[in-house]
Structures are given as C-alpha cells and as structure tokens.
Protein backbone atom coordinates (compact mmCIF):
# COMPACT_ATOMS: atom_id res chain seq x y z
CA UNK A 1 92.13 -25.79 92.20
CA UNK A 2 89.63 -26.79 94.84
CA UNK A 3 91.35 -24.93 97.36
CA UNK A 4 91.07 -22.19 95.09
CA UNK A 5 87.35 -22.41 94.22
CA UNK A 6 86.48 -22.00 98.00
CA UNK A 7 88.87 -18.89 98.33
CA UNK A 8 86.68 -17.51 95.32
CA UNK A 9 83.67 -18.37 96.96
CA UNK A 10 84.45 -17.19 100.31
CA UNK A 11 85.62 -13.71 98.38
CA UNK A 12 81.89 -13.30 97.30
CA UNK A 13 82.37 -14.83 93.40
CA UNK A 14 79.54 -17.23 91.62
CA UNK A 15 81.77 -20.20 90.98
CA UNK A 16 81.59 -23.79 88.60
CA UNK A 17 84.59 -25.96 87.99
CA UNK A 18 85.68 -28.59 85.46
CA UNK A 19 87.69 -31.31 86.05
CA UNK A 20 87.71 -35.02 84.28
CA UNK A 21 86.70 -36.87 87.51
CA UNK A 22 85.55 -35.41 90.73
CA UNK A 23 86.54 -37.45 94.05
CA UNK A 24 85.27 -37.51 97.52
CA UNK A 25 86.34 -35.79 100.17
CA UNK A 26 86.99 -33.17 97.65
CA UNK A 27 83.58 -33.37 95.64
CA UNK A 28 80.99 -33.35 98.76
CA UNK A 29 83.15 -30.16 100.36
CA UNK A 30 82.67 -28.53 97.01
CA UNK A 31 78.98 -29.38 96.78
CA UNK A 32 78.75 -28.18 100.10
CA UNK A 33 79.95 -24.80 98.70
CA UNK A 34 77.38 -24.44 96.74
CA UNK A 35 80.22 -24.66 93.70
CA UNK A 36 78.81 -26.31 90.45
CA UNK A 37 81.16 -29.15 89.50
CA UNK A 38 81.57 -29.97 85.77
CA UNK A 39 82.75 -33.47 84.46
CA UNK A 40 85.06 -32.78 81.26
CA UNK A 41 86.31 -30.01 79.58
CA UNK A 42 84.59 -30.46 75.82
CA UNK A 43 83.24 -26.98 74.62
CA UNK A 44 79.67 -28.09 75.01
CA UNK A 45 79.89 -28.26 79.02
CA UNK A 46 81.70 -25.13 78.99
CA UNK A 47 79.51 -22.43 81.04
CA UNK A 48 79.45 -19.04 80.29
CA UNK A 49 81.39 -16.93 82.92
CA UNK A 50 82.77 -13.53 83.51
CA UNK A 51 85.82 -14.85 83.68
CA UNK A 52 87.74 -18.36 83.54
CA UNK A 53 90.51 -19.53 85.81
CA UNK A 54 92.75 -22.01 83.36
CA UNK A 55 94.96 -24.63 85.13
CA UNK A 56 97.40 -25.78 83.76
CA UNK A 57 96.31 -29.49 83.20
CA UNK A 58 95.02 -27.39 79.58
CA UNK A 59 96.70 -26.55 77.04
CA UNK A 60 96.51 -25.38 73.40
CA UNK A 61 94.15 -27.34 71.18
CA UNK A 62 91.88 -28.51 73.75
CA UNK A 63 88.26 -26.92 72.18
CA UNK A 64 87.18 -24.90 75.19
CA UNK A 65 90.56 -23.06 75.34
CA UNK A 66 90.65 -22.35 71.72
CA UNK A 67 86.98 -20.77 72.16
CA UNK A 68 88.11 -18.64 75.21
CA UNK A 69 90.89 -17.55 72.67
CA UNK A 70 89.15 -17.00 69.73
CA UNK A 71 86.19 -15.55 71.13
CA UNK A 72 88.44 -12.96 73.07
CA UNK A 73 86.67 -14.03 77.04
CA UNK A 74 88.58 -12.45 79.71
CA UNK A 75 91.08 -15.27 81.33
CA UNK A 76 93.80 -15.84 84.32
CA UNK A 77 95.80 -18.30 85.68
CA UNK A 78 95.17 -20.07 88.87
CA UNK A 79 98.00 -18.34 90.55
CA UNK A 80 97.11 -15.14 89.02
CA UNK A 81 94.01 -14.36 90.17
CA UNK A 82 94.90 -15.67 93.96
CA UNK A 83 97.65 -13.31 94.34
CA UNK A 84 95.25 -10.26 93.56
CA UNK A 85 92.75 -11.71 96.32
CA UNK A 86 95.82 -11.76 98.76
CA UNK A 87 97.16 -8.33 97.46
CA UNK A 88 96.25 -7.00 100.83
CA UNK A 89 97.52 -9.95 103.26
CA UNK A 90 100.16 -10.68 104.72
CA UNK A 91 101.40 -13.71 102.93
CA UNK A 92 103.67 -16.62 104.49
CA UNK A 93 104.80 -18.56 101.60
CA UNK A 94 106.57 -21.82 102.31
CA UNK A 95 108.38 -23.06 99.38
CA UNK A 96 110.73 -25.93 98.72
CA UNK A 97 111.14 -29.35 97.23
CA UNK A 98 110.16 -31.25 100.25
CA UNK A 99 107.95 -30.95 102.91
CA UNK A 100 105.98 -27.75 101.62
CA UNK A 101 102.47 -29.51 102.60
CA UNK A 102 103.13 -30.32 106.68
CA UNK A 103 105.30 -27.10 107.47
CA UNK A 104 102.07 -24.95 105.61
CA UNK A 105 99.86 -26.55 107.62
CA UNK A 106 102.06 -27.01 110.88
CA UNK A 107 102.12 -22.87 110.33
CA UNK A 108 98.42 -22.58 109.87
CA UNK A 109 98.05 -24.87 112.60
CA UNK A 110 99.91 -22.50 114.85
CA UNK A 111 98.01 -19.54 114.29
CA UNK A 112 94.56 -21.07 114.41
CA UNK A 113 95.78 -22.81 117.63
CA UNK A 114 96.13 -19.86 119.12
CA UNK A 115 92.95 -18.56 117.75
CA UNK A 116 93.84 -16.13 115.06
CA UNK A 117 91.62 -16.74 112.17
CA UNK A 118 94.39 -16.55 109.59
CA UNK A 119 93.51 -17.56 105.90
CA UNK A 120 95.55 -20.66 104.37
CA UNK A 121 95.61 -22.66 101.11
CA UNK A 122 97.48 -25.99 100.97
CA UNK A 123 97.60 -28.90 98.38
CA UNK A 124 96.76 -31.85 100.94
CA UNK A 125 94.72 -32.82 103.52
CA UNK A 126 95.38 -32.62 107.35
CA UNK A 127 94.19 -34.14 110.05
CA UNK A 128 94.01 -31.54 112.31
CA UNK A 129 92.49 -28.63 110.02
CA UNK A 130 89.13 -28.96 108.37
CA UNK A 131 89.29 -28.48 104.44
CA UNK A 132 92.40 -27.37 102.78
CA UNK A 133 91.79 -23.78 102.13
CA UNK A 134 89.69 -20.61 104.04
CA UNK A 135 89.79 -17.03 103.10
CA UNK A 136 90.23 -16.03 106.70
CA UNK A 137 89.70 -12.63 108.22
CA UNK A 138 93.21 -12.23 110.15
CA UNK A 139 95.69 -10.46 107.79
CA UNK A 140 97.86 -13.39 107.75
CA UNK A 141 97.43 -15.72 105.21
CA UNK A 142 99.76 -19.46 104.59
CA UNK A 143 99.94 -20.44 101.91
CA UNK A 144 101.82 -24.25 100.03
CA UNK A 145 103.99 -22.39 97.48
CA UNK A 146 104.97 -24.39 94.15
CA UNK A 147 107.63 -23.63 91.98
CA UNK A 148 105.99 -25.31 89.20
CA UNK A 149 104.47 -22.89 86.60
CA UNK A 150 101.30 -21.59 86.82
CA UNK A 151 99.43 -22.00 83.25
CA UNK A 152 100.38 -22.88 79.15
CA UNK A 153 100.39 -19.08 78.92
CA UNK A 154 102.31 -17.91 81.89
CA UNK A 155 105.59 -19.80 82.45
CA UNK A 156 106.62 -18.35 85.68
CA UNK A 157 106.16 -20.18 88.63
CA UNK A 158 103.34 -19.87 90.73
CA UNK A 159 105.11 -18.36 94.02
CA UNK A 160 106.10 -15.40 92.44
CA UNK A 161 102.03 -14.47 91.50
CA UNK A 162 101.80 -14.53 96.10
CA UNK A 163 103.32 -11.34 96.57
CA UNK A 164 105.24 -12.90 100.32
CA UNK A 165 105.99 -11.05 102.96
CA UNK A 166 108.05 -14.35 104.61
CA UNK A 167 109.30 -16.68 102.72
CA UNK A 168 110.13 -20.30 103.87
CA UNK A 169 112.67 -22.07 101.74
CA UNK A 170 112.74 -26.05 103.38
CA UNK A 171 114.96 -27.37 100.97
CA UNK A 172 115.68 -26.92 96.76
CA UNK A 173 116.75 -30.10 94.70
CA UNK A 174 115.86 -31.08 91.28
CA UNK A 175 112.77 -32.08 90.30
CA UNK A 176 109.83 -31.55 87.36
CA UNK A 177 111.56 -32.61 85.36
CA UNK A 178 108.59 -32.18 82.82
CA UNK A 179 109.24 -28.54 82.74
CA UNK A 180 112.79 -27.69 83.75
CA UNK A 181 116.28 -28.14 82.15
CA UNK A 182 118.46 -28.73 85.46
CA UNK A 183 118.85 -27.58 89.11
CA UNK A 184 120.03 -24.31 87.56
CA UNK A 185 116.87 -23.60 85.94
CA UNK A 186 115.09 -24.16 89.73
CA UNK A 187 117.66 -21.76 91.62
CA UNK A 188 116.92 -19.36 88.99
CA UNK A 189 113.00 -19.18 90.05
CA UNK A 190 114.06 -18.77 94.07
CA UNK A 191 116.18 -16.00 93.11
CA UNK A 192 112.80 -14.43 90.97
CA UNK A 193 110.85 -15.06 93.96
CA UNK A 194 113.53 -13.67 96.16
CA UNK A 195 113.75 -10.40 94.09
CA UNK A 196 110.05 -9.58 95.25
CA UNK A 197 110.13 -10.31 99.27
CA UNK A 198 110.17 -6.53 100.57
CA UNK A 199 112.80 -5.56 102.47
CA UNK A 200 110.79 -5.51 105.82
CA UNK A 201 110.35 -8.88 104.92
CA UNK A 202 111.74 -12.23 105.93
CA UNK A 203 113.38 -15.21 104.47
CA UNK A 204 113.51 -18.60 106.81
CA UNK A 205 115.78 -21.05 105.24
CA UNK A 206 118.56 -23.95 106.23
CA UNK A 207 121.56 -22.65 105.74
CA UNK A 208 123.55 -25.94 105.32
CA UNK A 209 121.38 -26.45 101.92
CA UNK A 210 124.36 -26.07 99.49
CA UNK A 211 121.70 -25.15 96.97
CA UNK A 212 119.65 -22.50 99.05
CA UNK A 213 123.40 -21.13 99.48
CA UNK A 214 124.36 -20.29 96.05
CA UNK A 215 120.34 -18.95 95.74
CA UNK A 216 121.39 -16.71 98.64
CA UNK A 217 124.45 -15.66 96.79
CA UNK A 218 122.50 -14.38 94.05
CA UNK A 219 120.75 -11.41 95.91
CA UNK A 220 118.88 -10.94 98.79
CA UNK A 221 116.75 -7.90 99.72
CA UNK A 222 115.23 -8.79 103.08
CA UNK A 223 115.74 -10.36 106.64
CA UNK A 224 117.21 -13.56 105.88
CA UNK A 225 116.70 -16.04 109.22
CA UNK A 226 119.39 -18.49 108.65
CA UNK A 227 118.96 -22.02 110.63
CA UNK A 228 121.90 -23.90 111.39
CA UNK A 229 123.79 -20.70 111.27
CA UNK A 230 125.10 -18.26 113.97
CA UNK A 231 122.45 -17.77 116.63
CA UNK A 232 120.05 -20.61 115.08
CA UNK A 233 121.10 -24.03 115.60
CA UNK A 234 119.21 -27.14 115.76
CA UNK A 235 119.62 -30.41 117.20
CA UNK A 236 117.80 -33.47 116.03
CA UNK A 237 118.89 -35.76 118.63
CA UNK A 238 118.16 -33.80 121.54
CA UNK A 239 115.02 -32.44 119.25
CA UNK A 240 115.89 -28.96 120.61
CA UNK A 241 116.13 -25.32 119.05
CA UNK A 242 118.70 -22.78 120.41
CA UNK A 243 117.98 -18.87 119.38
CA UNK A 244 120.30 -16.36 120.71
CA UNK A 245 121.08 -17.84 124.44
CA UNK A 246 117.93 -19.60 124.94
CA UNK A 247 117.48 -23.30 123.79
CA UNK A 248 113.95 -25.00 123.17
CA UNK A 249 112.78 -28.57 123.69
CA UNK A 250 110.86 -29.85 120.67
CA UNK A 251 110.59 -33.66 122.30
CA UNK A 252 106.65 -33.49 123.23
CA UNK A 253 106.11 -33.16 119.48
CA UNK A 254 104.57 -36.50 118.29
CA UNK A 255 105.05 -36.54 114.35
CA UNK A 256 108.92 -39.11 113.62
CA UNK A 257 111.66 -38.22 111.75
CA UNK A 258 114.39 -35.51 110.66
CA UNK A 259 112.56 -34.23 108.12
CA UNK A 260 109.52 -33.45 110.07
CA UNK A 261 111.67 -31.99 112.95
CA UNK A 262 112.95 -29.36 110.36
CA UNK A 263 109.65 -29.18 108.91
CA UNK A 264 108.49 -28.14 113.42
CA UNK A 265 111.65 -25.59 112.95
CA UNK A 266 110.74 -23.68 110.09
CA UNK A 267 106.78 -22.96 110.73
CA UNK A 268 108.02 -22.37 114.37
CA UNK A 269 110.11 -19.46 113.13
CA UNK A 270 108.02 -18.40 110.59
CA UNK A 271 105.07 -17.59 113.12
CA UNK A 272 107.57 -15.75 114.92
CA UNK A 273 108.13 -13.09 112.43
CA UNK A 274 104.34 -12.28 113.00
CA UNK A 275 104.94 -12.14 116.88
CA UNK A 276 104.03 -15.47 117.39
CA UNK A 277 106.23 -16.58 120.65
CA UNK A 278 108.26 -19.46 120.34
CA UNK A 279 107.12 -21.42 123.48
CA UNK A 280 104.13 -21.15 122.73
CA UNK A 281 104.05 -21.67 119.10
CA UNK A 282 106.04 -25.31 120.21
CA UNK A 283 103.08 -25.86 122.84
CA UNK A 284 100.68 -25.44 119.77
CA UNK A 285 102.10 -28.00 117.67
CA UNK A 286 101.74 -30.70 120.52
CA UNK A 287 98.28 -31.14 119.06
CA UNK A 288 99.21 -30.59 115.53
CA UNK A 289 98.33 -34.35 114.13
CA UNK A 290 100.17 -34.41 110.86
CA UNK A 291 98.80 -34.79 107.31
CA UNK A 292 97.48 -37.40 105.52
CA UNK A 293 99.73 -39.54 103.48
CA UNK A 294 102.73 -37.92 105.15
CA UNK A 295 104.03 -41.36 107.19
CA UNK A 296 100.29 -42.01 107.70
CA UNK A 297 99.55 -45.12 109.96
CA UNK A 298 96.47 -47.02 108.06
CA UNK A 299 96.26 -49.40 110.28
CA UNK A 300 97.69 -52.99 111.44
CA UNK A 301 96.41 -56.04 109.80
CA UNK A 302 97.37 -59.40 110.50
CA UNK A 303 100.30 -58.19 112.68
CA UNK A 304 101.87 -55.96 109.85
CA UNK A 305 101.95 -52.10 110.44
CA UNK A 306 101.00 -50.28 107.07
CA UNK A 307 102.09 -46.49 106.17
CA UNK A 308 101.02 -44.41 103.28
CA UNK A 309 103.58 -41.68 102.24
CA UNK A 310 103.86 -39.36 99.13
CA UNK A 311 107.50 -39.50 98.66
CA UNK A 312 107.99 -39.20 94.85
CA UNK A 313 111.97 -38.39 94.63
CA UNK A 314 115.00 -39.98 95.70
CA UNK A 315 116.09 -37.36 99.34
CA UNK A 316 112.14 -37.80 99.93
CA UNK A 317 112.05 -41.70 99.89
CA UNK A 318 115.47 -41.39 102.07
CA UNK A 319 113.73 -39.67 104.51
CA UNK A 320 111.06 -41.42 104.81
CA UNK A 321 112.85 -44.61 104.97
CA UNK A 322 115.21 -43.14 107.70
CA UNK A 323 111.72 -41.89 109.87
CA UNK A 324 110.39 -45.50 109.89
CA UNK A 325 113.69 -47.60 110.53
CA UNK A 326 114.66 -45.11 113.68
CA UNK A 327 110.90 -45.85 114.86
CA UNK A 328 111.03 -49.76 114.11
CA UNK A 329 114.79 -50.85 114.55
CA UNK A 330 114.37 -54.53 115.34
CA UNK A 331 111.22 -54.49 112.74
CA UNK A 332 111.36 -56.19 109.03
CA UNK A 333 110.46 -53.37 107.25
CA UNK A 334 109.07 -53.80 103.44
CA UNK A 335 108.81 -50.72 101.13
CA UNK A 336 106.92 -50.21 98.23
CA UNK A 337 107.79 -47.63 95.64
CA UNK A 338 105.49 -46.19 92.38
CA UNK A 339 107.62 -44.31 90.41
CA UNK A 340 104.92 -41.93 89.62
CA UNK A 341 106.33 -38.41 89.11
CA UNK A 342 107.41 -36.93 85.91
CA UNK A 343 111.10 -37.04 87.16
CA UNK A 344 110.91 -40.40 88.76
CA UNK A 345 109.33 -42.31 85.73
CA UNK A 346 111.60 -40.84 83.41
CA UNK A 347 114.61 -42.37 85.21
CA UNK A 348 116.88 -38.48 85.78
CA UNK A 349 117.55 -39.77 89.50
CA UNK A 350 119.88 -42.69 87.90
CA UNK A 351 121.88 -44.47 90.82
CA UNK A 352 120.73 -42.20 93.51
CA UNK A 353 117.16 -43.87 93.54
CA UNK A 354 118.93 -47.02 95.05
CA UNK A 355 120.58 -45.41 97.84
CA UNK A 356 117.54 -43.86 99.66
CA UNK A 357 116.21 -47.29 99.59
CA UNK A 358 119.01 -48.82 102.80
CA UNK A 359 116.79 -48.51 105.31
CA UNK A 360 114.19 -50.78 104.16
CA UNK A 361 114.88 -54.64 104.18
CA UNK A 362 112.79 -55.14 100.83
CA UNK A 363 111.72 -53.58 98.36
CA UNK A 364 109.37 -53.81 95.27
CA UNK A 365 109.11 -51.09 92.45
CA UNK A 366 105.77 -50.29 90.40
CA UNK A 367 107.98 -49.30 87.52
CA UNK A 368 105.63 -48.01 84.32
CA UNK A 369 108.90 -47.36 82.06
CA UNK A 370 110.72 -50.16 82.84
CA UNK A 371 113.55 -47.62 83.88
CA UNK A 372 114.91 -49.82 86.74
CA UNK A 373 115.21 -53.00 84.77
CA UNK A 374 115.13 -54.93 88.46
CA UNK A 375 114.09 -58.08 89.09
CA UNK A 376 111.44 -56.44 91.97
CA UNK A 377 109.94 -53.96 89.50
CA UNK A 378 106.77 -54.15 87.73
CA UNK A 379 105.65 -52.42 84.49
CA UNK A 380 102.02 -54.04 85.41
CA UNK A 381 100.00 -53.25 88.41
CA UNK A 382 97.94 -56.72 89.33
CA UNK A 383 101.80 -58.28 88.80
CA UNK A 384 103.06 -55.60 90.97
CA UNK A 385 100.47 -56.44 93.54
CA UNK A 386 100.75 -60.05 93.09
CA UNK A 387 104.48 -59.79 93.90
CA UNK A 388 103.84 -58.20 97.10
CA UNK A 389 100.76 -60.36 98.09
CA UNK A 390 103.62 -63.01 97.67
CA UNK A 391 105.61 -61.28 100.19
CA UNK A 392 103.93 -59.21 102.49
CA UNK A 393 103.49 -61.77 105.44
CA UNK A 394 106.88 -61.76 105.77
CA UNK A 395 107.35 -58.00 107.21
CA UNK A 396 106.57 -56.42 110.32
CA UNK A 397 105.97 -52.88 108.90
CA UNK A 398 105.05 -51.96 104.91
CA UNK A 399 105.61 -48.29 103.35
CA UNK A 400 104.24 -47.07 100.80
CA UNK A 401 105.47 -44.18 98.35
CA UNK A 402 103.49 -42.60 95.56
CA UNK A 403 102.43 -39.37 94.63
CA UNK A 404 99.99 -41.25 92.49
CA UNK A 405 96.47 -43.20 93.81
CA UNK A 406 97.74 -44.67 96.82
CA UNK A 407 94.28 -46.65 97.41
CA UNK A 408 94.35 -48.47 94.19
CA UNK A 409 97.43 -50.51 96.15
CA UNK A 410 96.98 -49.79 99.64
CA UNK A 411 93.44 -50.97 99.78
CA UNK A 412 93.67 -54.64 97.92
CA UNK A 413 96.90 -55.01 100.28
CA UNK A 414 94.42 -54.38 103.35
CA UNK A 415 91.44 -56.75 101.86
CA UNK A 416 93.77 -59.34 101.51
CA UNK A 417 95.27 -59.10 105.01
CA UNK A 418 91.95 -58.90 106.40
C-alpha cells in the first residue's frame, strides 16, 4: 500500500494512510512524499477523504469500515483503483508463486537501464532501484502481480484489476492457504487472468510447469512464449538461452541459483515483447544487484557467512537451499526456518517441508503451532534463539527463511557474533 500511495501521489491526488505501525525505510520515503501517515485505524483518526482505498488487512466490524458503510463514502480496493490509473499503460504483469519480486524488478531494471522511464510497482525492496514504486512517464509500466484477493468486498484476485498486456507466469503451486480451497482453486484465477490478456498480447511462461500446463489447457487468447519448449530452451549449467538458432550466454550475471536464472529468463523475454533486444537486455542485468532478503549476504561475523531469504513454502526453501549448497559445497551450512505464512504455520505442506531441507547440514524450526513436533523446533522465540546461539559456531554459512521480521532473529544472531 505504500507503493500505492506514491503512485497516487505522483498521479496528482492529496493522500494520508493508516496503518498500525509505520517502519523505516518505508515511513521517511512516505514523509518525504509529503503523504500524512496515520497510526491505527479507530474511527476517531479516520480523516475525511474523497475517497478511501481499503486493504484488505480490514474487514467487517472494524469501526472505520462500518462508518464508510453506513455513512454511504465512496470506496475501492487497492487493486481497483491502480488498474484505472494504468488503464492507459502498457502493463507487464509478472505473476506466480515464486520469484514474482526479483523478475519485476530484474524487468524494471532492464528498461530503466536502458533509460526508458517506465513506471513499476513491486512489494520489496531492491538494491539497485530507488523506492519500490514510480508512476513513470514511458507507457510501460511492471508491475509484482498477486493472486491473492484484493479486499473483504472484492474476492477476485488482484491481477485481474491490471488490465496486462504481457503476462509472466514463473511458476503456480499451492499456497494461501488462508483464502483458497486447493491448487484447483489457484489455476482457476490464472485462467480469469488469462481470459483478459488481449490477443495482441503475450503470455511468458515455463512450459515444463505441469500446473501452468493444464492452466494453458483451459484457454488461451494471446501469444503464448513457451520456455523450455520448441524454439526456447534453457540451460542452467551452461547458464545460456537458445531462441530460434541463436543461443545466449547468461554467465556474467552475478545473482546464484536456478531459480534466479529462470527468474534472468523470464524478464529477459518479457522486455523483448516491448522491443527490448535480447543482448542487450542480458548486458543490462550485469548490474542488476538483486533484492533485499532474496539470498541477501548480511555480512560475515566471526568467520560465519549469514543470508537473509524470504522463502515461506516448501519448492521456495528447496531452492534456496539448492542456491547456497552449489555456492558453498565443502561449507557447513546451518538453516533456519520461521514457519511464518498462513500455509506454512498451518502445517498443509505435511512431509514435503522436510525434503527441501537436504541441502542444509542443520536445521532449526521457529515453529508457532507446534506443527512439526521436532526436536529442533521452537514454539518460543528467545528458546528458538537460544538453540541456535547454542549452535551457530559450529557452521560456516547460516540461512535464514521467513516471510516474517527477519531482524528480530537476524540481528541478536549478529550482536552475539560480534
């Protein structure tokens, strides 16, 4: 909703925001904006407004939404009111379970790269962009696009409010569990958002994703760029892409791991459907220095490597796990794992939770549900940090994966190797 606040007030709009707690970076850029920030959401701190913008951390019964409702003020959804902003752009959405966050801003980093001054809005923080949204005056705009719905009152998922021109599909796998039923109930939202790519649009997907298949097989409309398929083949060991008869070396590109080689692959060809040439769109991303708490280094201390990563579900932790053994083979690697998300905490990923953990030579769970009932998970967090205090000078390299507050570990962890 930050992101969204600065779109608003680049578009010319008078803009305030609530939220329970506001946190640097993201309350001094907003203050720089000019944007009033509002701690809480109790009807007495609720400004008057031509119209409010309801996330959808609200609900029913909270006072300020039963005002807005009962008082009959004019209101949208997040999603809502950014897709009529962009009605007139030409939107890249890039969509997927995984790595949504670094191929949005590996694309945005593309075009600004080679100075187009594209808009983009994307949930995290890079380290080669400033801020994490801009209105832009280029007609393309990138944008991180969620499946996960958009507000209490409007179910659908937020993509389809974007209106895309090209649509990036990484990956699809279950997940929010929160809010859907099973991985039928996900397909079903790609095919929705699917339904309203034009047909002189584009769809950039990996083919060999049995579940982006069987979305394929239920209707497509527009230019569908299949990689791994026909004339598109990739080649993580030789990190090369072959279109047509020409072949591409992707080895000068510095961010590790599979994942983040597809992740190169698909913003690659995405910028290419605006014209963007390959070779130089690869040349671009040489500079492109990833995004924070994607495999971020933090540092050594004491001799021991330390890496802060959002991986919240089972194929994410896999891959992460994967990235850091092929870059440390020799290395004692230690992993530590929050199950934070909705679907994590409420133990759906059963066995397959303990297989994306074989790359790591420890590990130690922050467990809030007690889901795991292992000996090396923790319901409490000073015994969860105790445990790995206990442990830690053992390792060579430590990993960290939350989606959650990654300071309130990583930072007693560096204090006390310090």
């Amino acid at each position: 909703m930050g992101g969204l606040a600065q779109i608003l007030k680049e578009s010319g709009h008078q803009v305030s925001g609530s939220d329970i707690q506001f946190y640097s970076p993201m309350s001094d850029h907003l203050d720089a904006l000019d944007i009033e920030l509002i701690e809480g959401y109790t009807l007495k701190m609720l400004p008057k407004a031509d119209l409010y913008v309801i996330g959808n951390a609200l609900s029913r019964g909270n006072e300020s939404i039963e005002y807005i409702l009962n008082n009959q003020l004019p209101f949208k959804s997040g999603p809502e009111i950014l897709g009529e902003i962009l009605k007139d752009r030409k939107v890249l959405a890039v969509s997927g379970t995984h790595g949504k966050t670094t191929t949005s801003y590996m694309l945005a980093h593309i075009f600004l790269a080679l100075n187009n001054n594209i808009g983009y809005l994307v949930g995290g923080v890079s380290n080669s962009i400033s801020g994490s949204a801009s209105l832009g005056s280029h007609e393309v705009f990138v944008i991180e696009a969620d499946e996960y719905d958009s507000a209490f009152f409007d179910k659908r998922s937020k993509f389809i409010h974007y209106s895309p021109s090209t649509v990036v599909i990484n990956n699809i796998e279950f997940d929010h569990a929160d809010i859907f039923n099973n991985l039928d109930d996900i397909k079903r939202q790609f095919n929705h958002l699917l339904k309203i790519v034009p047909s002189s649009g584009n769809i950039v997907c990996f083919y060999d994703d049995k579940n982006i298949e069987d979305v394929l097989r239920m209707g497509t409309w527009s230019n569908v760029i299949k990689i791994n398929h026909k004339d598109i083949k990739i080649d993580f060991s030789k990190k090369e892409l072959s279109v047509t008869n020409e072949t591409y070396s992707l080895a000068k590109l510095p961010l590790i791991g599979e994942h983040n080689f597809k992740n190169y692959i698909a913003a690659i060809l995405a910028a290419n459907t605006c014209g963007i040439e390959i070779r130089d769109a690869i040349e671009s991303l040489e500079s492109f220095n990833g995004v924070k708490r994607r495999l971020e280094f933090k540092g050594e201390y004491s001799g021991i490597k330390i890496y802060d990563d959002f991986a919240h579900h089972p194929t994410a932790i896999s891959y992460t796990a994967k990235a850091i053994r092929d870059e440390f083979k020799d290395k004692k690697i230690f992993g530590i794992i929050e199950l934070g998300s909705n679907t994590m905490s409420s133990g759906y990923h059963g066995q397959a939770i303990y297989s994306s953990i074989n790359n790591f030579d420890r590990v130690e769970w922050l467990d809030h549900n007690n889901v795991l009932e292992e000996e090396n998970s923790y319901q409490n967090h000073d015994d969860f940090l105790a445990a790995i205090k206990n442990a830690i000078r053992n390792y060579e390299v430590v990993v960290l994966m939350t989606n959650k507050d990654s300071n309130k570990i990583i930072q007693p962890l560096i204090d006390y190797l310090s």
